[in-house]
N, C-alpha and C. Protein backbone atom coordinates (compact mmCIF):
# COMPACT_ATOMS: atom_id res chain seq x y z
N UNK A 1 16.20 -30.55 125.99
CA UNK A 1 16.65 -31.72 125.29
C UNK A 1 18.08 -31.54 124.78
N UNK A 2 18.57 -30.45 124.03
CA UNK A 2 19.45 -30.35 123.56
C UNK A 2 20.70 -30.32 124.96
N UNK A 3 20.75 -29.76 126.11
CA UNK A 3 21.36 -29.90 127.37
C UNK A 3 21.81 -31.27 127.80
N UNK A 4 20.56 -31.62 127.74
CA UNK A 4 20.43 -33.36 127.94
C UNK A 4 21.56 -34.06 127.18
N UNK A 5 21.00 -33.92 125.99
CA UNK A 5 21.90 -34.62 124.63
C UNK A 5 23.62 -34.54 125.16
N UNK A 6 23.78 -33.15 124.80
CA UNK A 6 25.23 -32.62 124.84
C UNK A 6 26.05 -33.08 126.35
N UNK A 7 25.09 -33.07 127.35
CA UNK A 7 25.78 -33.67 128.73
C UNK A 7 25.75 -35.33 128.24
N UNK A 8 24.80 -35.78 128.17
CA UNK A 8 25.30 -37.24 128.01
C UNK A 8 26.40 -37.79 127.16
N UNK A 9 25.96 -37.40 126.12
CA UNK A 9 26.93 -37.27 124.59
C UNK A 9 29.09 -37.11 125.20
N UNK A 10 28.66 -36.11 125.92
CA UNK A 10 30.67 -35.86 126.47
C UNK A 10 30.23 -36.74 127.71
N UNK A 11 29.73 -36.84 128.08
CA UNK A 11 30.22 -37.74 129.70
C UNK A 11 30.34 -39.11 129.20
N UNK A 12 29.74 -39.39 127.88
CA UNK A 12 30.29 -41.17 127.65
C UNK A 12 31.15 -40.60 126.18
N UNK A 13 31.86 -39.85 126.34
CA UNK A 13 33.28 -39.91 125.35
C UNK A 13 33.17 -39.05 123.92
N UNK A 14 32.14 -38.13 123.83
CA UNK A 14 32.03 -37.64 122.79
C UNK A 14 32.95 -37.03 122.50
N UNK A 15 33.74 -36.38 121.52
CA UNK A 15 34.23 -35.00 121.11
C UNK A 15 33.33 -33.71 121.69
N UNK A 16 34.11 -33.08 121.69
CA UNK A 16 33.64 -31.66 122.53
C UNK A 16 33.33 -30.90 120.43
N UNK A 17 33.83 -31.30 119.53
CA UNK A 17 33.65 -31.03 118.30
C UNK A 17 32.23 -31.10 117.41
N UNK A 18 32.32 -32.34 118.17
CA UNK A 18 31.39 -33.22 117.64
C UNK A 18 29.92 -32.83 117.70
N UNK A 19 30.07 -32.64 119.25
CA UNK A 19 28.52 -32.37 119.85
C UNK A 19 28.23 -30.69 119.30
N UNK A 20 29.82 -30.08 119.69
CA UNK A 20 29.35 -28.40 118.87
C UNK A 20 28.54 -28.79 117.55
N UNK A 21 29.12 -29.20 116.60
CA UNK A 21 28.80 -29.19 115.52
C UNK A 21 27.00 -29.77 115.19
N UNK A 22 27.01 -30.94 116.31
CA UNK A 22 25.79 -31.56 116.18
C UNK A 22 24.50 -30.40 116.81
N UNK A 23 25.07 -29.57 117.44
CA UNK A 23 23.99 -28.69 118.20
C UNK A 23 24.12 -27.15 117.55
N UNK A 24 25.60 -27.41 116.49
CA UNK A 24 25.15 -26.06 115.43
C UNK A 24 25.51 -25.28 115.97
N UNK A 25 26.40 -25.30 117.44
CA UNK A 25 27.01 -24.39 118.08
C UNK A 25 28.55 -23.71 117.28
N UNK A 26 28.29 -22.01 117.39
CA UNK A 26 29.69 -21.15 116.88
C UNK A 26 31.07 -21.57 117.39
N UNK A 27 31.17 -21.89 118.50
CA UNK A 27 32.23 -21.80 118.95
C UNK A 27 32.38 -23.36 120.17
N UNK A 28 34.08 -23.40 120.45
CA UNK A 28 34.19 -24.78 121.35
C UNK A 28 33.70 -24.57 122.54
N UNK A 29 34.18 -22.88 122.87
CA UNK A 29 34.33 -22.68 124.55
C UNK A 29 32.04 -22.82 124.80
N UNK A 30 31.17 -22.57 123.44
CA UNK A 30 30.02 -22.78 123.80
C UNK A 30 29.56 -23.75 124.22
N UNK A 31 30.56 -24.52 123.71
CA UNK A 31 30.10 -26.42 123.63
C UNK A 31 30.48 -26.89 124.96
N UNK A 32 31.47 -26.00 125.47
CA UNK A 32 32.04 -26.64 126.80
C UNK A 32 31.26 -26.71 128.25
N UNK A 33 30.35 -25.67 127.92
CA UNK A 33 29.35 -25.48 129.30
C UNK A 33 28.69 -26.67 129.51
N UNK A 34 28.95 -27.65 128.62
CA UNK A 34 28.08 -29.04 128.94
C UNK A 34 29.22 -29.94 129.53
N UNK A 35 30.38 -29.75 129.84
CA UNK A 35 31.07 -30.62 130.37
C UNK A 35 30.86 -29.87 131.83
N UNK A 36 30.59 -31.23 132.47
CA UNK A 36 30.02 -30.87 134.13
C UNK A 36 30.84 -31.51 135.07
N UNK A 37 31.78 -30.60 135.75
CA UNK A 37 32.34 -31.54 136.79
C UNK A 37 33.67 -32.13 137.04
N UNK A 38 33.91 -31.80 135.60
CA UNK A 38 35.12 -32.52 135.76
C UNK A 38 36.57 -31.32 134.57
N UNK A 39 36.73 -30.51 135.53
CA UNK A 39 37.88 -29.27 135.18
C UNK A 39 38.94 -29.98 134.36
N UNK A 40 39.29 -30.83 134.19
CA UNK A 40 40.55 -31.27 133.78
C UNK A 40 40.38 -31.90 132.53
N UNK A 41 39.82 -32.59 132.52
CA UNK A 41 39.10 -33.07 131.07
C UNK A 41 38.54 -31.95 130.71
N UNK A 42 37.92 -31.32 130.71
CA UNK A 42 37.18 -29.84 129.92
C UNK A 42 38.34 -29.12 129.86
N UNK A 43 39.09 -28.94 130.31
CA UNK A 43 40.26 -28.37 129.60
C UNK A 43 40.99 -29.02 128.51
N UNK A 44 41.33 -30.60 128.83
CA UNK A 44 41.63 -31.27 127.48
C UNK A 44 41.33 -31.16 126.36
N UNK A 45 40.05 -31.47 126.84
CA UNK A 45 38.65 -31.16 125.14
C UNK A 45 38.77 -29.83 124.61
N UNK A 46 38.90 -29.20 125.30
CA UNK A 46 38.66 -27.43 124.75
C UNK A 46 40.39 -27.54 124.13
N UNK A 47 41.76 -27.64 124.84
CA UNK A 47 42.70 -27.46 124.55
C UNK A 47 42.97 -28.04 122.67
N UNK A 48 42.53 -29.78 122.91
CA UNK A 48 42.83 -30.43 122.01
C UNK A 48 41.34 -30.01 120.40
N UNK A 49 40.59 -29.76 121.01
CA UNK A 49 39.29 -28.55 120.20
C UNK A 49 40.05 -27.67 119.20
N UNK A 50 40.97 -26.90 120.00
CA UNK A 50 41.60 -25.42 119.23
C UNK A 50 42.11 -26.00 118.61
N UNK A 51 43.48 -27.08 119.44
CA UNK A 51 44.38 -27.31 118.67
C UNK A 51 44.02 -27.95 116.87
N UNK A 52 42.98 -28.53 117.10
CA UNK A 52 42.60 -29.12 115.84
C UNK A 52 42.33 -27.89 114.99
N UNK A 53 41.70 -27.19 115.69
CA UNK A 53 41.01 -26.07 114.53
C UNK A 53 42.17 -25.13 114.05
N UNK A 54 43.12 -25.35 114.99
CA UNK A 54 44.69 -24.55 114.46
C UNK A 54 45.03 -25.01 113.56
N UNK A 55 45.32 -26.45 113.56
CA UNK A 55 46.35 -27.14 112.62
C UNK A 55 45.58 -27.26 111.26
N UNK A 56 44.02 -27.00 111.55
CA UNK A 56 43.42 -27.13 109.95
C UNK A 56 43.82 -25.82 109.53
N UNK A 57 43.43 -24.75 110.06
CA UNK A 57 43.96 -23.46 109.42
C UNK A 57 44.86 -23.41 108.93
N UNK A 58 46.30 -23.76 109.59
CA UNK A 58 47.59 -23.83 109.00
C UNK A 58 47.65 -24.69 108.08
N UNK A 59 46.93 -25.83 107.51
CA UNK A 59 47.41 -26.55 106.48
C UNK A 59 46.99 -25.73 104.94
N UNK A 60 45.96 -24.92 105.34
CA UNK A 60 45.47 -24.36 104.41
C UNK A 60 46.31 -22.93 104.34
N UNK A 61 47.08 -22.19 104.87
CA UNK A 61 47.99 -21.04 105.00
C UNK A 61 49.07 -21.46 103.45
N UNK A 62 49.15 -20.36 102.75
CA UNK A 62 49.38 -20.34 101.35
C UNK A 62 48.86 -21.06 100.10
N UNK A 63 47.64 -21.59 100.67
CA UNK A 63 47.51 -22.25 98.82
C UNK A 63 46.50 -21.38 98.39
N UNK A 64 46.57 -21.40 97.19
CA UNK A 64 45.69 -20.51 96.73
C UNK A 64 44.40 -20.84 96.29
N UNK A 65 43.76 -19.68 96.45
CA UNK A 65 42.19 -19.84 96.22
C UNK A 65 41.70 -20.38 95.13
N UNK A 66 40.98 -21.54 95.24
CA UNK A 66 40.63 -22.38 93.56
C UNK A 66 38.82 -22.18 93.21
């Protein structure tokens, strides 16, 4: 079921984020084994994935712990 979910879920436009998160998955590149077929877009998703998780890190780089 959960296979199911996560393939349908990205083949009609999900976030590759989204579905990690919804399936409680550690990591993007785990989430990505459900994109089937199509190399170029699964690279998008995974690329634009990090990039998000970069730019949150960096916004948080120097403030201090509250």
């Amino acid at each position: 079921m959960r296979h199911t979910h996560a393939t349908h879920a990205l083949a009609h436009g999900a976030e590759l984020t989204t579905v990690r998160d919804n399936l409680r998955l550690a990591s993007v590149s785990a989430t990505s084994i459900y994109l089937h077929g199509d190399d170029v877009r699964r690279a998008r998703q995974i690329a634009a994935a990090l990039g998000a998780t970069e730019s949150a890190h960096a916004s948080t780089k120097g403030e201090p712990d509250t």
